[in-house]
Protein backbone atom coordinates (compact mmCIF):
# COMPACT_ATOMS: atom_id res chain seq x y z
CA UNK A 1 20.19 -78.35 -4.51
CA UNK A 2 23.49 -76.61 -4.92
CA UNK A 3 26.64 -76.64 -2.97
CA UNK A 4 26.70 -74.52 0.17
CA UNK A 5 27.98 -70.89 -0.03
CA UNK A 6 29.87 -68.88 1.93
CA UNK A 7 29.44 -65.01 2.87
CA UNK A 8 31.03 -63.03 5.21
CA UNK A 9 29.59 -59.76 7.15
CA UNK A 10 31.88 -56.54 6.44
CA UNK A 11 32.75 -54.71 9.81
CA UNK A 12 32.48 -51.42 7.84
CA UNK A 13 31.50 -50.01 10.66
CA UNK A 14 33.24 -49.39 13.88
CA UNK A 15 31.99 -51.74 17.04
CA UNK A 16 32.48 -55.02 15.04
CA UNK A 17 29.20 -57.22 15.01
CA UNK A 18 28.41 -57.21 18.86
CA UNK A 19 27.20 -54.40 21.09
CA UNK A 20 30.38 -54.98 23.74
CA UNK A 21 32.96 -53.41 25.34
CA UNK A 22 34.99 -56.51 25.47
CA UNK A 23 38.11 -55.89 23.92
CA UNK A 24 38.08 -57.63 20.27
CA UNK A 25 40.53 -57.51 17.50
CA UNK A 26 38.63 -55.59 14.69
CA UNK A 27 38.90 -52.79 12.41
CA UNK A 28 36.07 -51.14 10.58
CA UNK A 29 39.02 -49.08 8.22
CA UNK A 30 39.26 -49.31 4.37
CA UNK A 31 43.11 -50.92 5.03
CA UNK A 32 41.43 -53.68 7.27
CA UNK A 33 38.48 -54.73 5.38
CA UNK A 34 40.71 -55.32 2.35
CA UNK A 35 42.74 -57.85 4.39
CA UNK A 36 39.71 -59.03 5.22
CA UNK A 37 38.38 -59.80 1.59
CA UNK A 38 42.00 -60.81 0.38
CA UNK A 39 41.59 -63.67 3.37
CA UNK A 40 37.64 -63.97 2.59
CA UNK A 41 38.92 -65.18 -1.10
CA UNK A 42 41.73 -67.11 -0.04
CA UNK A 43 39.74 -69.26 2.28
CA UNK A 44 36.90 -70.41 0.41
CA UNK A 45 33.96 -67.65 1.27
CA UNK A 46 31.67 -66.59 -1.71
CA UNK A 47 30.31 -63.48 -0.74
CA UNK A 48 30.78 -60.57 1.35
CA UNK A 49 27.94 -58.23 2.99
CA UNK A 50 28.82 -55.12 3.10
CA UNK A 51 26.46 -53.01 5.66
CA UNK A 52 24.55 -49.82 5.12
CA UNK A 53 24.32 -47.25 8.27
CA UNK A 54 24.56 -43.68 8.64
CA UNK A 55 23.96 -42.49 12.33
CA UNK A 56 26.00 -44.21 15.10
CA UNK A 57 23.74 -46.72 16.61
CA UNK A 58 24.83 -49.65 19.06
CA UNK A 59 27.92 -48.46 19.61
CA UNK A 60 28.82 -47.71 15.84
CA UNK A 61 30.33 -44.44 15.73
CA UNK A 62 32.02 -44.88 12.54
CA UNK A 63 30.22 -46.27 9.25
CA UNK A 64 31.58 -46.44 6.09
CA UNK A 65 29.30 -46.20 3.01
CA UNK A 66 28.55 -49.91 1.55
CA UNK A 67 28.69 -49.35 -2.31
CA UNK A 68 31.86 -46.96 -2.55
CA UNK A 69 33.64 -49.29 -0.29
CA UNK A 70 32.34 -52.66 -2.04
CA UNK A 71 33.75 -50.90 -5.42
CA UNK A 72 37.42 -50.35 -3.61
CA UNK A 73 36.99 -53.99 -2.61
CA UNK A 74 36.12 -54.75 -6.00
CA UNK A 75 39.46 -53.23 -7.46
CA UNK A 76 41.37 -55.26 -5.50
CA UNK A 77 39.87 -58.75 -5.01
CA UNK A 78 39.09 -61.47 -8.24
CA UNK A 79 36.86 -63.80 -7.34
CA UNK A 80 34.77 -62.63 -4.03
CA UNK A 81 31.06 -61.75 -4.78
CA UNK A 82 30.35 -58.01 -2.89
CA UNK A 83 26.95 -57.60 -1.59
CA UNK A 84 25.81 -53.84 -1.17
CA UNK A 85 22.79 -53.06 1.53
CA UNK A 86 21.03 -50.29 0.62
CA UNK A 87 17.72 -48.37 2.29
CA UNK A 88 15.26 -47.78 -0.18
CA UNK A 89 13.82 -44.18 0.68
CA UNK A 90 17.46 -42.80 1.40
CA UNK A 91 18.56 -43.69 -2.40
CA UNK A 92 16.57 -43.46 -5.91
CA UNK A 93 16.33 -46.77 -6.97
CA UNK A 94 16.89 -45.69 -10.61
CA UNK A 95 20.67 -43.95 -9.65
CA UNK A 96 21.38 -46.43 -7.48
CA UNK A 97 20.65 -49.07 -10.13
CA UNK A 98 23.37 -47.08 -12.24
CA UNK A 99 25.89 -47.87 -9.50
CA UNK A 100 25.27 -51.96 -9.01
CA UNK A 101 25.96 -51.97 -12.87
CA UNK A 102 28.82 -49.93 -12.39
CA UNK A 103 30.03 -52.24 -9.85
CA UNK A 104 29.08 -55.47 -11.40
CA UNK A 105 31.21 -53.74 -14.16
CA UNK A 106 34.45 -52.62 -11.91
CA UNK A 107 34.13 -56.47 -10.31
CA UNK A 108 33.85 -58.09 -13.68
CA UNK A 109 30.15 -59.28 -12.76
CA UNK A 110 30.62 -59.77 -8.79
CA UNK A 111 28.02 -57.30 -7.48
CA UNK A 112 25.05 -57.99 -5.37
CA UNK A 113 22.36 -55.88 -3.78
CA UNK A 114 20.96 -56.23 -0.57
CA UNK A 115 17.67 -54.50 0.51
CA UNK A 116 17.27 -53.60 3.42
CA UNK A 117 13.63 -51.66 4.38
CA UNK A 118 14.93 -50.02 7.66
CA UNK A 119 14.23 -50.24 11.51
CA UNK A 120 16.29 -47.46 12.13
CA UNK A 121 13.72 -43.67 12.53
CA UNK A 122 16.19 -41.56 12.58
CA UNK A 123 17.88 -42.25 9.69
CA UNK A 124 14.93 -41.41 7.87
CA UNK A 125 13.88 -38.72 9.75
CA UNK A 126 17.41 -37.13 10.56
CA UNK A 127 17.92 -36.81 6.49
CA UNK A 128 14.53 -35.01 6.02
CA UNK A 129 12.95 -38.35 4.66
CA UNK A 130 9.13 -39.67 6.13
CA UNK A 131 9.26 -42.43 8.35
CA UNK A 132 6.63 -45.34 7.00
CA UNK A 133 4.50 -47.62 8.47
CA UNK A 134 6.08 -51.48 8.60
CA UNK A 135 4.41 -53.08 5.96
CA UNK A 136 4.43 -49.98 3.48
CA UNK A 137 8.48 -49.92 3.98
CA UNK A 138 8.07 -53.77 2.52
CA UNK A 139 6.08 -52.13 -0.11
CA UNK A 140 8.15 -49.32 -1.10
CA UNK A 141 11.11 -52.15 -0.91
CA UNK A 142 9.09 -54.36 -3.51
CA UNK A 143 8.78 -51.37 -5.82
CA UNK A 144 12.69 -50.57 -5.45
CA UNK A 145 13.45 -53.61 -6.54
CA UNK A 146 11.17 -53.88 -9.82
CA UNK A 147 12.41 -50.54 -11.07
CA UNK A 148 16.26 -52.83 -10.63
CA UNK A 149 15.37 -55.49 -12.64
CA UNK A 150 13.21 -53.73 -15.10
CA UNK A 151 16.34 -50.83 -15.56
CA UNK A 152 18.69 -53.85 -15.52
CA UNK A 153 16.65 -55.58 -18.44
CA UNK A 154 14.63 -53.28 -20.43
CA UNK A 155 15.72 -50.91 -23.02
CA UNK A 156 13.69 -47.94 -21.59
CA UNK A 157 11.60 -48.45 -18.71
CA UNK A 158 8.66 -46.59 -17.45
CA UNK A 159 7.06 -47.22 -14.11
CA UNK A 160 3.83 -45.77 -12.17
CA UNK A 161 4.24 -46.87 -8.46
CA UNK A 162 3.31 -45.72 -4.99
CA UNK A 163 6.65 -44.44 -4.29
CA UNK A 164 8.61 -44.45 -7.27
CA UNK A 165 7.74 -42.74 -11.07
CA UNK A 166 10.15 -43.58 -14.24
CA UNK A 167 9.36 -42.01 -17.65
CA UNK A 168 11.11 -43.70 -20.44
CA UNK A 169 14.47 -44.42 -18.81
CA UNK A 170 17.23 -45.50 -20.88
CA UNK A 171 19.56 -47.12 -19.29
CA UNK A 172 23.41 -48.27 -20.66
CA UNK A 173 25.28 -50.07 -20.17
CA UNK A 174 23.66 -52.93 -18.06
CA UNK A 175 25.13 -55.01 -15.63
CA UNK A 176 27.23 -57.58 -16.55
CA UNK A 177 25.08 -60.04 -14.79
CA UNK A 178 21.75 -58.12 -16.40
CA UNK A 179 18.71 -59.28 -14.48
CA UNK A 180 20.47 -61.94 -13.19
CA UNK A 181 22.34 -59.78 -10.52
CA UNK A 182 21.64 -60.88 -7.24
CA UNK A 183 19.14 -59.39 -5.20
CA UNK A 184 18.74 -60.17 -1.28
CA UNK A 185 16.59 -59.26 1.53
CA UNK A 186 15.73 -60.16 4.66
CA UNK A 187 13.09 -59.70 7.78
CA UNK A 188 10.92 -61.84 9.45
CA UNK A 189 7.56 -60.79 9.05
CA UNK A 190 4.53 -61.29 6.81
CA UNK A 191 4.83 -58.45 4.73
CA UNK A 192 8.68 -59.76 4.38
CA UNK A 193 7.95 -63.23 3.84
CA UNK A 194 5.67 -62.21 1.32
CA UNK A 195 7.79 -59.87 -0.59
CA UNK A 196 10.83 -62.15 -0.99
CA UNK A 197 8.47 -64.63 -2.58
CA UNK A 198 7.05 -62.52 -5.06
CA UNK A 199 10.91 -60.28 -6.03
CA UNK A 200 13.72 -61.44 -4.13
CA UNK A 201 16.62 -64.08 -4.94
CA UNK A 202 17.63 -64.92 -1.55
CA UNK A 203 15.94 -64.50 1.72
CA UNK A 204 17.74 -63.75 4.61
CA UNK A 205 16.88 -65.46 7.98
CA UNK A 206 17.98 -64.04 11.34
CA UNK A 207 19.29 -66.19 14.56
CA UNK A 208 16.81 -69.54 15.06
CA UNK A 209 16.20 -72.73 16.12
CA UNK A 210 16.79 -75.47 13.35
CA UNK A 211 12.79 -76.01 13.45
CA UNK A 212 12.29 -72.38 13.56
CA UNK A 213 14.35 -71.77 10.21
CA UNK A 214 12.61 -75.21 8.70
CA UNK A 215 9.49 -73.45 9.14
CA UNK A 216 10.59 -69.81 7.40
CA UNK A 217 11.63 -71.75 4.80
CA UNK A 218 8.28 -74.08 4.04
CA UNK A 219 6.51 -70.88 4.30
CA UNK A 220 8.28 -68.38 1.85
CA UNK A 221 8.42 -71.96 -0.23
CA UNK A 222 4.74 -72.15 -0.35
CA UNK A 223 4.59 -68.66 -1.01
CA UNK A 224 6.88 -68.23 -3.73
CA UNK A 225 5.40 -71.44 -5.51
CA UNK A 226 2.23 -69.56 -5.68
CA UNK A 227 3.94 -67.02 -7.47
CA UNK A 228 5.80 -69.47 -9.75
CA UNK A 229 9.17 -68.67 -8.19
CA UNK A 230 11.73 -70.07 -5.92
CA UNK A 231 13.51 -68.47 -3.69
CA UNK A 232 16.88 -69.16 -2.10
CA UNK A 233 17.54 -69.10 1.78
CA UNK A 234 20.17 -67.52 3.54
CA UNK A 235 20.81 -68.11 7.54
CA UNK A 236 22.89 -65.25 9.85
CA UNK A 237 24.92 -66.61 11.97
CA UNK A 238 28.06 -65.66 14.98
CA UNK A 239 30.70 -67.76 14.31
CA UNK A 240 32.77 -68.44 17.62
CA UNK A 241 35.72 -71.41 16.83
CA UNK A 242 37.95 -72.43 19.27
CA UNK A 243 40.24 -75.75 19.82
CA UNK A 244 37.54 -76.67 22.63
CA UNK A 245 33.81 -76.01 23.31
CA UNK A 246 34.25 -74.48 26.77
CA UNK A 247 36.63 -71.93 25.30
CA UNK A 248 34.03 -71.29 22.51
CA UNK A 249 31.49 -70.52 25.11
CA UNK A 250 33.48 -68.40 27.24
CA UNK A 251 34.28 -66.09 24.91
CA UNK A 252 30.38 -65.90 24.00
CA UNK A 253 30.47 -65.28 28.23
CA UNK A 254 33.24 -62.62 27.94
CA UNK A 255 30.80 -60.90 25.53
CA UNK A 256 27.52 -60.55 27.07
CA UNK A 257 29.41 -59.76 30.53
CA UNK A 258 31.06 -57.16 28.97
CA UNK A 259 27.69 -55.95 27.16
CA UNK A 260 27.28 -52.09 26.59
CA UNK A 261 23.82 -52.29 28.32
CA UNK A 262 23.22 -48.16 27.12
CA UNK A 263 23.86 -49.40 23.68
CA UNK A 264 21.50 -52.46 23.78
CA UNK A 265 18.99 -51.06 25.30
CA UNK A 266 18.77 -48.18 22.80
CA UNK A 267 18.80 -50.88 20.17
CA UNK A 268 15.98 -52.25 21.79
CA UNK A 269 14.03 -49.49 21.74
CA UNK A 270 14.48 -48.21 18.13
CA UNK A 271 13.62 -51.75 16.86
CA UNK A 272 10.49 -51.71 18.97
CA UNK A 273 9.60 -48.46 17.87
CA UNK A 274 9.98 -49.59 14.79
CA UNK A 275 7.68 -52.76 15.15
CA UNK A 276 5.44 -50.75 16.99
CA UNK A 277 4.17 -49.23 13.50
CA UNK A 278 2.52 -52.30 12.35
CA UNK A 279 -0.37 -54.95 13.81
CA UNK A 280 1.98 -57.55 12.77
CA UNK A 281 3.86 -59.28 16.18
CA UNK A 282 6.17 -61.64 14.31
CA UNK A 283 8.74 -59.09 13.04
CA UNK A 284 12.64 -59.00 13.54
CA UNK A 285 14.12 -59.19 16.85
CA UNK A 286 10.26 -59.32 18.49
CA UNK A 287 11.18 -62.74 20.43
CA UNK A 288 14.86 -61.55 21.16
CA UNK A 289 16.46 -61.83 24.57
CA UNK A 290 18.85 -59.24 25.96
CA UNK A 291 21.93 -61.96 24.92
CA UNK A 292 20.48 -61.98 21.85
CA UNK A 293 20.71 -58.38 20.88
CA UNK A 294 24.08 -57.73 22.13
CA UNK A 295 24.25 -59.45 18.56
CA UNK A 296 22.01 -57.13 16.84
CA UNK A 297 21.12 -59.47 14.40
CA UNK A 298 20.12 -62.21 16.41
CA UNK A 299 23.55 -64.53 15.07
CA UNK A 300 24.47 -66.11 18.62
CA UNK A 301 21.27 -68.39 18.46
CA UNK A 302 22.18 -69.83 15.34
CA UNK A 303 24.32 -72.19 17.31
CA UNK A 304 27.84 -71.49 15.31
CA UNK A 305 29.70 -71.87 19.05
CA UNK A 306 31.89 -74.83 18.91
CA UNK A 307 34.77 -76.95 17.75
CA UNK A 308 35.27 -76.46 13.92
CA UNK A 309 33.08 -80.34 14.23
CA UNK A 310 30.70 -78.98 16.26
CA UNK A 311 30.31 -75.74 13.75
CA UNK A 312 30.60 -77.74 10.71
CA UNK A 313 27.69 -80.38 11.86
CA UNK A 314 25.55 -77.52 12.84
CA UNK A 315 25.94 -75.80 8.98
CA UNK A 316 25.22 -79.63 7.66
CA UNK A 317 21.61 -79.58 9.88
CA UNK A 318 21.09 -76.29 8.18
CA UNK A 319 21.64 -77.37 4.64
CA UNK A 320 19.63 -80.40 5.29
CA UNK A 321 16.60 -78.40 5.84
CA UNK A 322 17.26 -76.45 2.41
CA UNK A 323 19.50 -73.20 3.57
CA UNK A 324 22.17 -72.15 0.38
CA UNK A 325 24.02 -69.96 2.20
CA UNK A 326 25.35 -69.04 5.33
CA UNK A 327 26.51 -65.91 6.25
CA UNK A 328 28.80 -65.58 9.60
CA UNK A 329 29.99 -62.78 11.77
CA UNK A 330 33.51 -62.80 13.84
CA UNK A 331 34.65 -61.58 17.35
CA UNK A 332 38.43 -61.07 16.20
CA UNK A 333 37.88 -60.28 12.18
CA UNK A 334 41.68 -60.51 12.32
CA UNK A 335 42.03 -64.24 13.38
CA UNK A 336 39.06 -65.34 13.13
CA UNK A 337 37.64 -65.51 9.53
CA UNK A 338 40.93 -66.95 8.46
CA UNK A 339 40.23 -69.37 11.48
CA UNK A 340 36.73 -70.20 10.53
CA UNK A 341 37.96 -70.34 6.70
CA UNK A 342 40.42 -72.97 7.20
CA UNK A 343 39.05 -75.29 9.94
CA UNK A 344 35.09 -75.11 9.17
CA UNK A 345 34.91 -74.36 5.61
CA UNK A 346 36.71 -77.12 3.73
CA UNK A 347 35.23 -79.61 6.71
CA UNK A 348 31.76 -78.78 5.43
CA UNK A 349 32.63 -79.02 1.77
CA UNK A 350 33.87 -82.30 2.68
CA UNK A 351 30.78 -83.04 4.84
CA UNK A 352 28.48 -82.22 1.81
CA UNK A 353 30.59 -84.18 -0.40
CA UNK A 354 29.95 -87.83 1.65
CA UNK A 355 26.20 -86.90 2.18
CA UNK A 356 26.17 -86.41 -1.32
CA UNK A 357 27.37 -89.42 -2.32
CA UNK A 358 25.50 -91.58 -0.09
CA UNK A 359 22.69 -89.78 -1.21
CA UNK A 360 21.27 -87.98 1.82
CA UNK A 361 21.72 -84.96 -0.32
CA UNK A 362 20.86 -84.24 -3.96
């Protein structure tokens, strides 16, 4: 088991990471987010996940594209790993294989991919594209992801799937990772579970209890060993640290009070639409309060509302149970990541470090 990493969502869009109007101290430009990765790097985080959206939704009028701004962020950071979501269905996975190697190229062998296999219609539908069933968005994902690796690490490659056709590709040069470029994904339900085992390097797990993650993980475990794979676990979380608990919490308070209820509840109802597709009743967000989705991706019940202690504890119950990374969201991305770099980061390094060596971990 390897040391704990670090990643960091992007607000590349505008609205921040919570559907509020409570006033926060965020900016979704180009200008920001690099001050955001040059502090990302400075302060210990690994990663950065850059998100992919293209019609305002919960309050995000603005979007920037994920892989043209993770290659500006690229050209200016060194050592900060730049995940790019992408929606199989609105790209060819063959072109947009081309860019991750150019990427992983520009960065010097820092790009990563996450897929992401939609919830949102009419993104699909308002860009003339058809609007699948759950499970066969899973399935288009899967196939998105073998034409990657097999452009990444074949000379030519030809392919006869469902949804995607390659004839004798060539494809130069390849990344500088090759195969080994990092491939995420995320979702909750069967059809998810099962396609991270069988493709996927890291599976992303929305807001849960600690027994409620232990549980993902044993299952995509079991899953993946079937396979003859492992598979690396990744937890979402909302970061909130302040000098005292109660002033954590308020501000958690401050931004469900202030909730854009409009917003939420049109969130609600384009991920329910969206679940609505399929037979299957454990997908994303289906167990999600009204608090939970004014952080659309469930991060508040993660539990990352403390004391740096408090925060850094929590993260050590999560590696315990076999998570690799955790990925946080901010309120104010201009205090706070620095905040949570400097206070929570090197305390759980340090954490990690005695457990180690007293041999709770290995």
């Amino acid at each position: 088991m390897g040391n704990l990493q670090f990643a960091y969502w992007v607000p590349n869009v505008s609205g921040g990471l919570v559907v509020s109007k409570h006033q926060q101290n965020t900016d979704w430009s180009f200008e920001a987010n690099k001050r955001y990765a040059l502090t990302a790097e400075e302060y210990g985080y690994d990663y950065a996940l850059l998100q992919t959206r293209f019609f305002a939704s919960y309050g995000a009028e603005n979007q920037l594209e994920a892989i043209t701004l993770a290659s500006a962020l690229a050209s200016v950071t060194s050592k900060l790993k730049l995940i790019s979501a992408v929606h199989p269905g609105l790209w060819h996975p063959a072109v947009y294989a081309k860019m991750l190697a150019t990427l992983d190229h520009i960065s010097g062998g820092r790009a990563a991919v996450n897929i992401v296999s939609g919830w949102f219609k009419q993104e699909f539908t308002g860009y003339g594209e058809p609007w699948l069933e759950h499970d066969e968005r899973y399935r288009r994902s899967e196939e998105f992801i073998q034409v990657l690796r097999s452009l990444w690490t074949e000379e030519t490659t030809s392919y006869q799937g469902d949804y995607y056709e390659i004839n004798e590709a060539p494809f130069k040069p390849k990344p500088v990772q090759g195969g080994d470029l990092p491939i995420f994904q995320g979702g909750n339900s069967s059809a998810a579970k099962k396609m991270a085992a069988r493709v996927s390097d890291y599976y992303f797990m929305n807001g849960n209890t600690i027994e409620g993650f232990k549980k993902q993980i044993e299952e995509v475990e079991q899953l993946a060993a079937l396979e003859g794979r492992t598979v690396n676990f990744a937890v979402n979380g909302f970061a909130i640290v302040r000098e005292t608990e109660e002033e954590a919490v308020q501000l958690l308070r401050d931004i469900v009070a202030n909730a854009d209820h409009d917003a939420v509840k049109g969130f609600r109802e384009a991920v329910k639409e969206a679940g609505q597709s399929t037979k299957n009743k454990d997908g994303m967000w289906a167990n999600s309060t009204f608090e939970d989705l004014v952080q659309y991706n469930d991060g508040f019940k993660t539990g990352l509302i403390g004391t740096a202690e408090q925060v850094a504890d929590r993260i050590i119950e999560l590696k315990k149970i076999g998570v690799d990374l955790v990925l946080t969201g901010h309120f104010h991305y201009e205090e706070d990541l620095q905040r949570f770099g400097e206070e929570v980061i090197p305390l759980v390094k340090q954490k990690e470090k005695e457990l180690r060596e007293s041999g709770v971990l290995v």
